[in-house]
Protein backbone atom coordinates (compact mmCIF):
# COMPACT_ATOMS: atom_id res chain seq x y z
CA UNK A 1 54.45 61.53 -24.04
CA UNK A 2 51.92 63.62 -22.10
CA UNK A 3 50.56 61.90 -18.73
CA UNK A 4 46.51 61.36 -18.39
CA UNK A 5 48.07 62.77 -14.29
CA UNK A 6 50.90 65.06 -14.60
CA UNK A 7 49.94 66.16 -11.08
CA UNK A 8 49.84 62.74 -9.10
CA UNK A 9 53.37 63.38 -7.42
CA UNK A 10 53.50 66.91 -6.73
CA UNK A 11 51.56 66.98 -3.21
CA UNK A 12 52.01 63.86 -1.30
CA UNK A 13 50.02 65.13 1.11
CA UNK A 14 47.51 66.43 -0.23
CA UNK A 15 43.70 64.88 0.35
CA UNK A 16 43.06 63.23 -3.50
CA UNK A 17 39.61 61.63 -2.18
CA UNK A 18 37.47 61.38 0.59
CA UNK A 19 34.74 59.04 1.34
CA UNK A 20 33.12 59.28 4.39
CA UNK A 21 36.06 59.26 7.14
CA UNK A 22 38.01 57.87 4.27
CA UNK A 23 40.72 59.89 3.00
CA UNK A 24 43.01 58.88 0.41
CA UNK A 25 46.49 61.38 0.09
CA UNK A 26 47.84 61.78 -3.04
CA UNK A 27 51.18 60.17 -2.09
CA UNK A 28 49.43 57.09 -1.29
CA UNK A 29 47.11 57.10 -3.65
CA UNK A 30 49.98 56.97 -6.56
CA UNK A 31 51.17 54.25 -4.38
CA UNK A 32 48.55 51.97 -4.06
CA UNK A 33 48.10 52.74 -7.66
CA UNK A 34 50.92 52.03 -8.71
CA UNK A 35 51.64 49.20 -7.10
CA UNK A 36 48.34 47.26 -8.57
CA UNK A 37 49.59 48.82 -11.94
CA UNK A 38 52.74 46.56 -11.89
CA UNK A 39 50.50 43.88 -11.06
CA UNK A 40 47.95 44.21 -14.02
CA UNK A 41 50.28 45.57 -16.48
CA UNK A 42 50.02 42.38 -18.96
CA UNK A 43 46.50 42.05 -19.03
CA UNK A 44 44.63 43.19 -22.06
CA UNK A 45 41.19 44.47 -20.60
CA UNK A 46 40.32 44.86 -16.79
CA UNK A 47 36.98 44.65 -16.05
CA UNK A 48 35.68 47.15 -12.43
CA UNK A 49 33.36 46.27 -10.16
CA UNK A 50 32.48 50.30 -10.15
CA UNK A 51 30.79 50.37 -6.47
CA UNK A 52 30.81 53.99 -5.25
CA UNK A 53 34.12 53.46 -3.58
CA UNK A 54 37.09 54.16 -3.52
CA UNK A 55 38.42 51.12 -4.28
CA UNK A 56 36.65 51.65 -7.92
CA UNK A 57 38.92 54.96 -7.99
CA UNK A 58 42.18 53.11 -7.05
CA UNK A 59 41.62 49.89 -9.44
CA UNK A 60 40.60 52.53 -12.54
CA UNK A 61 43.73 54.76 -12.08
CA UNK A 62 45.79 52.10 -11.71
CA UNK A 63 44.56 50.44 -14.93
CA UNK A 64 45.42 53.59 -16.88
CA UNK A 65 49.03 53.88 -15.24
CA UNK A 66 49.07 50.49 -16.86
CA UNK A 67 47.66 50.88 -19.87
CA UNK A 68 45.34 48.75 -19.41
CA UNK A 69 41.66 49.42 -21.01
CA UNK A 70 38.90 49.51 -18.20
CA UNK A 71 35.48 48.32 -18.25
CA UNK A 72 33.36 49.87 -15.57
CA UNK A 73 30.66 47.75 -14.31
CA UNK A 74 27.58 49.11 -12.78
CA UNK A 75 26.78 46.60 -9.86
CA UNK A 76 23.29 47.02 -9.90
CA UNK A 77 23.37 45.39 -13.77
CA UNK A 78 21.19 42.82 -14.42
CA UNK A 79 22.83 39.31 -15.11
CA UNK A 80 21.83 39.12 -19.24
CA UNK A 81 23.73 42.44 -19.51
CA UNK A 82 26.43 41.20 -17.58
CA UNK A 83 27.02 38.45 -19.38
CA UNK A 84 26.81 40.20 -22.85
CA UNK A 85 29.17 42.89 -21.75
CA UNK A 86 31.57 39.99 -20.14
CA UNK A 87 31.53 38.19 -23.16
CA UNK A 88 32.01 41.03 -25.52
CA UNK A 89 34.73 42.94 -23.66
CA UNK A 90 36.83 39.72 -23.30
CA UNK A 91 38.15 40.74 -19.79
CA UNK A 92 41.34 39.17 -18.19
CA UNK A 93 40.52 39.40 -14.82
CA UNK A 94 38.40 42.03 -12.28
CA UNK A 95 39.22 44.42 -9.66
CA UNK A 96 36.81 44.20 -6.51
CA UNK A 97 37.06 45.45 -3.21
CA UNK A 98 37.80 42.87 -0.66
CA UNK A 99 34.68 40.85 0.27
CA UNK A 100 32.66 42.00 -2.73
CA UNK A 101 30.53 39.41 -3.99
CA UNK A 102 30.66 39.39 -7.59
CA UNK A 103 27.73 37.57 -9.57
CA UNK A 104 28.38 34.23 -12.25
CA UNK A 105 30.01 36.57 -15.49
CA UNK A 106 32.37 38.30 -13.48
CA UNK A 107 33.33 35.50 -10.27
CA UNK A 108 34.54 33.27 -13.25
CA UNK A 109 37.23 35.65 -14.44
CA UNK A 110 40.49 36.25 -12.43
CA UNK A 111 40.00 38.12 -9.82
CA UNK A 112 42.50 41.07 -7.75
CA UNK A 113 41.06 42.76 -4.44
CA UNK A 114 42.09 46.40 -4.48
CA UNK A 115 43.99 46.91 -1.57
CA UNK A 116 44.02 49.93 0.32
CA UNK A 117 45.34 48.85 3.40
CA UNK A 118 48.90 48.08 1.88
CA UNK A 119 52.02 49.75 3.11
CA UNK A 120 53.70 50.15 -0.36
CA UNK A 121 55.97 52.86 -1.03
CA UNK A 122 54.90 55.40 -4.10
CA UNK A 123 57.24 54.99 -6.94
CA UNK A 124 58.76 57.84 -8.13
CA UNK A 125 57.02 59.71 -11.08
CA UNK A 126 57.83 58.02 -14.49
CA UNK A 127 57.99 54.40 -13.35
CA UNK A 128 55.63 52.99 -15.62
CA UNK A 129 55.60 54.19 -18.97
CA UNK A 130 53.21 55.84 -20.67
CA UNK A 131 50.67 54.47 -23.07
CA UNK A 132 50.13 56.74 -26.47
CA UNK A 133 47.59 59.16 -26.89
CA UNK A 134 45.65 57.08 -29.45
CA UNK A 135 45.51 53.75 -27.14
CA UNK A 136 42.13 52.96 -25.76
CA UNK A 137 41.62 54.44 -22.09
CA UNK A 138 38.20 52.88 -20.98
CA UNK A 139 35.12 50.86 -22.86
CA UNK A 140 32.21 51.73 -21.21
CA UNK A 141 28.64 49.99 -22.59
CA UNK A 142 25.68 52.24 -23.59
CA UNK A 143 22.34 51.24 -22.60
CA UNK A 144 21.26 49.15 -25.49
CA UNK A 145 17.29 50.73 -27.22
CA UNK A 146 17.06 48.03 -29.78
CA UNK A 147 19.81 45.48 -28.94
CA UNK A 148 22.45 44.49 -26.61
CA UNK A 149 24.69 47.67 -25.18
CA UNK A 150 27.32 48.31 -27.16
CA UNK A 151 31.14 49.35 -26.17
CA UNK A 152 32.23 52.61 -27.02
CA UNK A 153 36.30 52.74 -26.69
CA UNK A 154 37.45 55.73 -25.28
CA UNK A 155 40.91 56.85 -26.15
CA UNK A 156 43.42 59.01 -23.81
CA UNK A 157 43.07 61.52 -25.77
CA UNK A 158 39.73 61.61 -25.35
CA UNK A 159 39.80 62.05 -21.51
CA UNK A 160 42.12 64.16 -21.49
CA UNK A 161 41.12 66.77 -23.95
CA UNK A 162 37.99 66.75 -22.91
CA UNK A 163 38.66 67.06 -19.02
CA UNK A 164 41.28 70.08 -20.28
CA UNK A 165 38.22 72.09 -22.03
CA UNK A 166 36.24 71.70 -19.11
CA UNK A 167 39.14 73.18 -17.38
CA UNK A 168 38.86 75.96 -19.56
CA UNK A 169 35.55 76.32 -19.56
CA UNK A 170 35.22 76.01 -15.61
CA UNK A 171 38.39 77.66 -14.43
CA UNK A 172 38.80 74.17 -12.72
CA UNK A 173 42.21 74.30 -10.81
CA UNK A 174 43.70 71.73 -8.48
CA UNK A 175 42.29 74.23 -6.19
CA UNK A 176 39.28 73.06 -6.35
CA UNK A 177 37.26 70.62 -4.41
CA UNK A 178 34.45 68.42 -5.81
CA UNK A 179 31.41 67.74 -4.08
CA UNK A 180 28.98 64.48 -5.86
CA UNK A 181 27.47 61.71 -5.42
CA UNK A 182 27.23 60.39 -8.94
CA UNK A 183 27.62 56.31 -9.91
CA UNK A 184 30.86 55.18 -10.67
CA UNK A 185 30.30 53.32 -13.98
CA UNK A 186 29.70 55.79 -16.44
CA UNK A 187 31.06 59.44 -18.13
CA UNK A 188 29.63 61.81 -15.52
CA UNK A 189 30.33 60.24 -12.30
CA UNK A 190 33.51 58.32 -13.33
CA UNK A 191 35.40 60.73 -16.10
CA UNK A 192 34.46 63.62 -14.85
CA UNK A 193 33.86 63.27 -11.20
CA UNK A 194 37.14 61.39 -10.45
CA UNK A 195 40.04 61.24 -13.19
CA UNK A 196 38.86 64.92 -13.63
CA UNK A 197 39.62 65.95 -9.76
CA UNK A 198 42.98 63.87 -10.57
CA UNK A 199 43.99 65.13 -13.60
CA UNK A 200 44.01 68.65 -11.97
CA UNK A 201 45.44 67.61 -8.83
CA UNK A 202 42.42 69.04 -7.05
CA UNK A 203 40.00 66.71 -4.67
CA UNK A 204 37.15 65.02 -4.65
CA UNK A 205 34.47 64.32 -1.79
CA UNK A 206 32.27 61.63 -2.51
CA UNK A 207 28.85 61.09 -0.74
CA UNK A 208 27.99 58.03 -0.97
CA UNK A 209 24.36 58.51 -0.90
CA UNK A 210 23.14 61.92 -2.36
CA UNK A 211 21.43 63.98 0.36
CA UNK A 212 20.66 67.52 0.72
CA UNK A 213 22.46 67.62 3.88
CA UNK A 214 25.46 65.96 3.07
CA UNK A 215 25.53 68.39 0.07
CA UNK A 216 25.64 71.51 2.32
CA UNK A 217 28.07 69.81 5.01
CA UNK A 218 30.86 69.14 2.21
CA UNK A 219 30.56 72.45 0.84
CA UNK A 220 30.90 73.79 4.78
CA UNK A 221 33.99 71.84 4.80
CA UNK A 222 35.78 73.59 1.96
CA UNK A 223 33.53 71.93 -1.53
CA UNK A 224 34.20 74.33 -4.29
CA UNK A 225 32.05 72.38 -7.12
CA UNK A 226 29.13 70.67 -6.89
CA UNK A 227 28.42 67.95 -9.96
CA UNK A 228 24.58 66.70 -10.39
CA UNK A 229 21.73 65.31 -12.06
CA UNK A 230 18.58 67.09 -12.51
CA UNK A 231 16.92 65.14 -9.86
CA UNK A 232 19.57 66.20 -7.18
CA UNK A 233 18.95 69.52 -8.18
CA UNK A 234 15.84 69.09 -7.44
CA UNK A 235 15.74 67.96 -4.53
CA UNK A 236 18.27 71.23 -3.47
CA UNK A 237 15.60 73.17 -5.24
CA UNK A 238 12.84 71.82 -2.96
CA UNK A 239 14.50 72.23 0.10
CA UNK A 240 15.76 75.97 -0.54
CA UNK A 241 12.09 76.83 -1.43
CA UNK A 242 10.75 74.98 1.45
CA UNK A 243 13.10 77.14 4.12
CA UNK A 244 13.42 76.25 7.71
CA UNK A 245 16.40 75.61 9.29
CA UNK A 246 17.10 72.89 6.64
CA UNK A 247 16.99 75.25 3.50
CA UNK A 248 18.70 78.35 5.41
CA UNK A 249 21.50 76.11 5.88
CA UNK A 250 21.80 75.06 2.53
CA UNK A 251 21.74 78.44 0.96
CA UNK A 252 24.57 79.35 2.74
CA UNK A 253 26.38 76.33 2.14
CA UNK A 254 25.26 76.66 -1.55
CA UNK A 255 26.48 80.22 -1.74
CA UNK A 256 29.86 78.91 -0.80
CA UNK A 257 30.49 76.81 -4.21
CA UNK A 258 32.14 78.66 -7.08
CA UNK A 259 30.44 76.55 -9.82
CA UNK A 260 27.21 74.19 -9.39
CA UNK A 261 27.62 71.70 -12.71
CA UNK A 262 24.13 69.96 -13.72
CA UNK A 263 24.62 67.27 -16.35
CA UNK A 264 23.17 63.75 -17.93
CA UNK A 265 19.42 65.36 -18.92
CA UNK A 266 18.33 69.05 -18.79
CA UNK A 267 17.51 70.66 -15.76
CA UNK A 268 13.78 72.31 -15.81
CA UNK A 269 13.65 76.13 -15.94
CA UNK A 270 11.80 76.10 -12.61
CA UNK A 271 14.14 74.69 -10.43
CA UNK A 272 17.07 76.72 -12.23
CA UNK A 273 14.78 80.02 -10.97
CA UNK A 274 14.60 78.84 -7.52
CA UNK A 275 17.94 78.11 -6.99
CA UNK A 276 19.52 81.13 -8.34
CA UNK A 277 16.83 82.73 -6.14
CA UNK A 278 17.78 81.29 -2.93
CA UNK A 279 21.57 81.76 -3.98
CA UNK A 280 22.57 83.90 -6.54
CA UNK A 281 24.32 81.03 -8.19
CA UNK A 282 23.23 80.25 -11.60
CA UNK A 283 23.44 76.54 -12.48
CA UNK A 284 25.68 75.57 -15.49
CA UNK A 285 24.44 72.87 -18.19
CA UNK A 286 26.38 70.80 -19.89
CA UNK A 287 25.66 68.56 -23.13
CA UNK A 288 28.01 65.20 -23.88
CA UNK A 289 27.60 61.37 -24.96
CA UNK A 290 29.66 58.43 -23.83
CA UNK A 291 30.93 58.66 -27.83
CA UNK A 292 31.77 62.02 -27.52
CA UNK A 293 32.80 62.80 -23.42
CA UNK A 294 31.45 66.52 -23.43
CA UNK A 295 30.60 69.18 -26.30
CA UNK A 296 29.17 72.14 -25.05
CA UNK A 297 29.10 74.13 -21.59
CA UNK A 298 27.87 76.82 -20.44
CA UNK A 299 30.98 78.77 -19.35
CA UNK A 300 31.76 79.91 -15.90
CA UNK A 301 33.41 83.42 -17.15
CA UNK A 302 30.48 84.18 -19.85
CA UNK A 303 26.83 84.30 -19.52
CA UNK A 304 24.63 82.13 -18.00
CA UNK A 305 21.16 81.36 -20.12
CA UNK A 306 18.87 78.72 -18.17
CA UNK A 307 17.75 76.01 -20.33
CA UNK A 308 20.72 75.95 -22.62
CA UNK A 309 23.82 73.74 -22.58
CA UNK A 310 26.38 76.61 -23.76
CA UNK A 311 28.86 77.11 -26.61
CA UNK A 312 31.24 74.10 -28.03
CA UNK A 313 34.01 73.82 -25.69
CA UNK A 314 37.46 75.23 -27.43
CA UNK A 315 38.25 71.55 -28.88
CA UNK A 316 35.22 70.56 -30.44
CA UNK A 317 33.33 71.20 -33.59
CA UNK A 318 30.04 71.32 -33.90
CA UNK A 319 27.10 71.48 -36.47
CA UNK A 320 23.44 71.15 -37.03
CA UNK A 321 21.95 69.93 -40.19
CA UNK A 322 18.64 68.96 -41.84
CA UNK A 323 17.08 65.91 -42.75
CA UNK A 324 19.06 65.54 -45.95
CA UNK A 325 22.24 66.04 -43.75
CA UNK A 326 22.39 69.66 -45.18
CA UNK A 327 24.39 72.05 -42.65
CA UNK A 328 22.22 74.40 -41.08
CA UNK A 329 23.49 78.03 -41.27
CA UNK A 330 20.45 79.95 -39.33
CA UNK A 331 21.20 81.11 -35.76
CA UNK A 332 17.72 82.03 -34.99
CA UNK A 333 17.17 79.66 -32.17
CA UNK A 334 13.94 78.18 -33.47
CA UNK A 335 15.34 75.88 -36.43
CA UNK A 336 15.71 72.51 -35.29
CA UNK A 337 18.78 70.43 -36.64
CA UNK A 338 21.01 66.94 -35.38
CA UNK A 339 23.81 67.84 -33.71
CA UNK A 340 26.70 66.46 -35.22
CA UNK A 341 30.38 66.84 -33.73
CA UNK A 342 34.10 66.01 -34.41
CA UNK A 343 36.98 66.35 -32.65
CA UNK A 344 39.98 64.38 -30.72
CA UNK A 345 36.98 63.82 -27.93
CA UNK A 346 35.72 61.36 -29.96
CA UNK A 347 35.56 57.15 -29.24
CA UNK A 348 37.91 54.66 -31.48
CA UNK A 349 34.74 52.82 -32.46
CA UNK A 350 32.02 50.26 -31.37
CA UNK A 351 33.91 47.31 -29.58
CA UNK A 352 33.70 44.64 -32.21
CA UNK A 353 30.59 46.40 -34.19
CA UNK A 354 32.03 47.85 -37.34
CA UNK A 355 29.07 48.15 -39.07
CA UNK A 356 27.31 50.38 -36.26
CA UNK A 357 30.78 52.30 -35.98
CA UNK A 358 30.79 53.30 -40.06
CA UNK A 359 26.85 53.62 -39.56
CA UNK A 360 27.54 56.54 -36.74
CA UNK A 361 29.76 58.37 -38.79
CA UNK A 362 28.80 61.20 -41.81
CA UNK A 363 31.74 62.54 -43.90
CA UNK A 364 33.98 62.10 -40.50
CA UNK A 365 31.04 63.90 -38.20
CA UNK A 366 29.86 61.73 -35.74
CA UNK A 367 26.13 61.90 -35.49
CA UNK A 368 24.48 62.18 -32.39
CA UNK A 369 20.89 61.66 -32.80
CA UNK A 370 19.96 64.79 -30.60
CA UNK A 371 18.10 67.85 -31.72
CA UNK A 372 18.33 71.05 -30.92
CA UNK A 373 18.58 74.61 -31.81
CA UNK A 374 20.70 77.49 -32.00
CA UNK A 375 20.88 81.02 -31.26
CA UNK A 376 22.57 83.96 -32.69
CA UNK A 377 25.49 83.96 -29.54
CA UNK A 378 25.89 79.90 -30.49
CA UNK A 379 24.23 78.36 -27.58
CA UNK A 380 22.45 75.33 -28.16
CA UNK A 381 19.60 74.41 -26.46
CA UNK A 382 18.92 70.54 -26.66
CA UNK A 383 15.08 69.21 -27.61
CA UNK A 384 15.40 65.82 -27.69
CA UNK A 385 16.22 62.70 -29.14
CA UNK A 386 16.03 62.47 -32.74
CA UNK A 387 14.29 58.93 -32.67
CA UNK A 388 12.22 59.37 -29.62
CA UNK A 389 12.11 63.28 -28.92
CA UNK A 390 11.47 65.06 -32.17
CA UNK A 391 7.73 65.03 -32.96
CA UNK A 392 6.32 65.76 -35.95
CA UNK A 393 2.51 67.33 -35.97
CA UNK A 394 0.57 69.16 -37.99
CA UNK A 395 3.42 70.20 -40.57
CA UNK A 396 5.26 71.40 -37.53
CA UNK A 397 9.25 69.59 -36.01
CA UNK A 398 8.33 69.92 -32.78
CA UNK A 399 11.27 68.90 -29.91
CA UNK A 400 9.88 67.60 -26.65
CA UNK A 401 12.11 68.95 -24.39
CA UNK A 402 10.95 72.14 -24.71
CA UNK A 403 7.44 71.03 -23.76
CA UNK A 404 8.68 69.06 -20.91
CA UNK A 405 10.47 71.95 -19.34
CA UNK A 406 7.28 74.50 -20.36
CA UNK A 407 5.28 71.24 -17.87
CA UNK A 408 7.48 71.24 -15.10
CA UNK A 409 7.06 75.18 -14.58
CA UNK A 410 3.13 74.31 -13.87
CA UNK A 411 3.37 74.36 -10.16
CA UNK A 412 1.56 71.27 -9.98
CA UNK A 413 3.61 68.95 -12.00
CA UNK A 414 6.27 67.13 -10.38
CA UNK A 415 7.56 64.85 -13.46
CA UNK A 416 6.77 65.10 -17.12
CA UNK A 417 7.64 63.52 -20.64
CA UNK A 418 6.12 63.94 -23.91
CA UNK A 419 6.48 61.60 -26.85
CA UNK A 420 4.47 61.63 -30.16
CA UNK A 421 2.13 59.52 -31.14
CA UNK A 422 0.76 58.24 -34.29
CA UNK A 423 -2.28 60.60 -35.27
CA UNK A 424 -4.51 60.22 -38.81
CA UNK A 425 -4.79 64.06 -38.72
CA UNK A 426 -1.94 65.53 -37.67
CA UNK A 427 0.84 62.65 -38.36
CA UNK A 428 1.84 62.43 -35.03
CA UNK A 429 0.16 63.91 -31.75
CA UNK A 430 1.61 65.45 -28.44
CA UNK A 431 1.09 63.15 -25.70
CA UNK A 432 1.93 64.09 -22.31
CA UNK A 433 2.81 62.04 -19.22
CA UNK A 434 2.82 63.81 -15.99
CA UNK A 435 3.26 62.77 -12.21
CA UNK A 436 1.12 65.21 -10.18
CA UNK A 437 3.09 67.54 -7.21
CA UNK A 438 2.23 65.92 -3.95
CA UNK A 439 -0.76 67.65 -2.24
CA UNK A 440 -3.08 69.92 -3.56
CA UNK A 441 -5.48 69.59 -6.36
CA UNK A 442 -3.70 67.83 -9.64
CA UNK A 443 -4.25 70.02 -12.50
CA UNK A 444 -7.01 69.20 -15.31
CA UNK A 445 -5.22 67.73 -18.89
CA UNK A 446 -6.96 71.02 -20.22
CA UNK A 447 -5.31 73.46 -17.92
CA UNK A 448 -1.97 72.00 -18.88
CA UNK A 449 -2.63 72.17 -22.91
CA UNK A 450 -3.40 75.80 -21.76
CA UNK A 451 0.05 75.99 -19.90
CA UNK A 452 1.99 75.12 -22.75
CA UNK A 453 -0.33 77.05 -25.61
CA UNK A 454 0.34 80.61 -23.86
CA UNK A 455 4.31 80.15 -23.17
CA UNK A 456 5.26 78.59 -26.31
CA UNK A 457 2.71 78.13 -29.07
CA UNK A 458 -0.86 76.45 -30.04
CA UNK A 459 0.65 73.55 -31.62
CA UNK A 460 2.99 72.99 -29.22
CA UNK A 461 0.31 72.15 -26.65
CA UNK A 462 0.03 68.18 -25.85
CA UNK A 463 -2.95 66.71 -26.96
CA UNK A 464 -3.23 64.03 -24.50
CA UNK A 465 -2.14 64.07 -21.27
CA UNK A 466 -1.69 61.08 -19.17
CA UNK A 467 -1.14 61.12 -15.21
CA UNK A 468 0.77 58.39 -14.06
CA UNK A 469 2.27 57.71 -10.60
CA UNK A 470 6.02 58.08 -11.66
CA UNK A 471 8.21 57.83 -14.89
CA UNK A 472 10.19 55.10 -15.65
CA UNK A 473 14.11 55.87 -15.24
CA UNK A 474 16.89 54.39 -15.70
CA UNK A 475 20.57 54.16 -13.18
CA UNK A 476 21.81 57.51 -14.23
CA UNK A 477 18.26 59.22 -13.87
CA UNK A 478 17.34 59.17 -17.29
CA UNK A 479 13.27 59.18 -18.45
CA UNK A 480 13.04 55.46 -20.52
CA UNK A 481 10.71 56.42 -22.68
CA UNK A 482 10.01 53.27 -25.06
CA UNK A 483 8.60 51.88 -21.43
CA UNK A 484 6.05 54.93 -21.90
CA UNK A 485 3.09 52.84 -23.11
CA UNK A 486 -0.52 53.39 -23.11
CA UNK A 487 -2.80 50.40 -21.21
């Protein structure tokens, strides 16, 4: 049976994380691992208190040595949440770091501090068995739109064929050292940023706290990969542009990375300009959903095209189709389709929701809900959500992502999302938000209409624009948009 961590054993040396002036060797990592494996082998879920620690990476690999399905849990949840996700997971007990106080749901179940002060020896390799492909790996709750979040079940398979495709599509070796200071709860920070690093038998260097400066320190110290969400990109963007002693440093830093991964939302056009500006490093996009782990990448040995998330990764298959669920055979990059996928990177099903598991599902294909297009190479570029994102006006389908990175290359927007509105005219109208760039004079609602008309197209241009202070967001970054409402 294939291991989720075929490399865990061979380098008992070797650094497997570092936080801070933490650093965890591989050796005892499978140790400590495997120890709290033994200990949790007969439960039937574990939930984890997913703190940006690495007592969240110890308790979740030692779960999956044991089989054991994890539920991350992001502490910042709220307690209704909590309890929903408490009582529909059905958890045994939790993993906590030691002194962690743990709110009413969780503090009533079980509870095992992950130890990482323990002097156990590692086991040798092949201790505990290992689970089947097909046996779930993780549950891990979407944020809930019209109801509570539901659980998508992740099977082994799942992680692992995705993390292999990204392998492929990154050259990702256990050469390699990650740099990221992503949350611990979900796909991106968790999947990716940790059992990836593990799975490869590379390293990973947690922040903490994302800051420029810690960005271009772990990258002095040997970071080969950087992992990010638009707003941290941002933020590098900003400081390159800005120069000084500050963005000098970073550029080099920068320079030294192989690969520079941007994921969870697109990453505007603008900042993708001045970073491969102040680098030469072009930033790669990737598209995924906690149903699906990942589905497209750019590639790290093809080309690079800003604003689109690449080609399906070697796994997956992908389609677009109409509204009539009609597959879409033009490659013209201006038809506008759902993405559906399927693959062996796709979830079991909706923890204990059948009817929204057969409801997600066409002929087999799961369906995503996002639009987008595609070219004549097969790169997709995403436009938005098919329920909130895809506007139609004026006899035109009309994806607001587009718009929303056409706003952000107005030098002074700082933030932007567009939505559609009901309209008597047109059906539905462009409405912008936008958070004016700090100093200066904020542009006029006119002069952004104008923006948008001359780089993509008259009836692409938003017909209101509102100015707001900032845009609400949600843990992983993430423009909530059904909070966008007018006074």
């Amino acid at each position: 049976m294939p291991t989720l961590f075929p490399h865990l054993h061979d380098a008992p040396a070797k650094a497997a994380l570092r936080f801070g002036d933490r650093v965890i060797e591989y050796g005892r990592l499978a140790g400590l691992a495997n120890a709290l494996a033994l200990r949790i082998g007969d439960a039937g879920r574990v939930a984890v208190w997913a703190t940006s620690s690495p007592y969240t990476c110890v308790g979740v690999l030692a779960a999956l040595l044991a089989g054991v399905p994890v539920v991350p849990v992001n502490p910042r949840i709220g307690a209704d949440e909590l309890a929903h996700i408490v009582s529909d997971s059905t958890p045994d007990l939790v993993l906590a770091a030691p002194g962690d106080d743990l709110p009413e749901a969780l503090a009533a179940l079980d509870r095992i501090d992950v130890d990482l002060e323990a002097e156990e020896p590692a086991p040798a390799a092949g201790t505990l068995p290992e689970p089947v492909e097909s046996s779930p790996a993780l549950i891990v709750y979407t944020s809930g739109t019209t109801g509570p979040p539901k659980g998508v079940v992740l099977p082994r398979r799942a992680v692992a064929g995705t993390l292999d495709d990204l392998a492929d599509a990154w050259r990702w070796t256990g050469d390699d050292v990650l740099v990221h200071a992503l949350p611990l709860f979900h796909v991106h920070g968790l999947i990716l940023g940790v059992l990836g690093p593990l799975r490869r038998g590379g390293t990973l260097v947690h922040l903490g706290r994302f800051s420029p400066r810690g960005v271009a320190a772990a990258l002095e110290e040997g970071g080969t990969m950087v992992f990010g969400v638009p707003t941290m990109y941002h933020r590098l963007a900003e400081v390159l542009e800005e120069g000084g002693e500050d963005g000098e440093r970073l550029a080099a830093a920068l320079r030294r990375a192989r690969l520079l991964v941007s994921g969870s939302a697109a990453l505007p056009l603008h900042d993708h300009e001045r970073i491969t500006a102040a680098t030469g490093l072009h930033v790669v996009e990737r598209y995924g959903m906690t149903e699906t782990l990942m589905i497209t990448s750019v590639r790290e040995d093809g080309e690079h095209r800003a604003g689109t998330v690449g080609v399906p990764l070697r796994s997956v298959d992908v389609r677009l189709v109409d509204e009539d669920g009609k597959r879409i055979e033009a490659n013209d990059g201006e038809t506008v389709g759902e993405i559906q996928v399927r693959g062996p990177n796709l979830f079991i099903e909706y923890l204990n929701r059948p009817d929204a598991t057969a409801n997600a599902f066409a002929g087999g294909w799961f369906r995503t809900g996002d639009m987008a297009t595609r070219d004549a190479d097969g790169f997709y570029r995403i436009v938005g959500r098919k329920a909130t994102d895809l506007i139609k006006s004026g006899g035109y389908k009309i994806g607001a992502g587009e718009i929303e990175n056409c706003l952000l290359g107005h030098p002074g927007v700082a933030e932007a999302a567009v939505v559609g509105e009901p309209d008597p005219d047109l059906g539905e109208r462009i409405v912008a938000w936008v958070v004016p760039a700090a100093g200066g004079e904020p542009p006029t609602a006119e002069e952004l209409a104008e923006h948008v008309a001359r780089r993509l197209a008259p009836h692409k241009r938003p017909r209101v624009v509102r100015f707001v202070e900032a845009l609400p967001r949600n843990d992983m970054g993430k423009v909530v948009k059904r909070a966008l409402k007018r006074d």
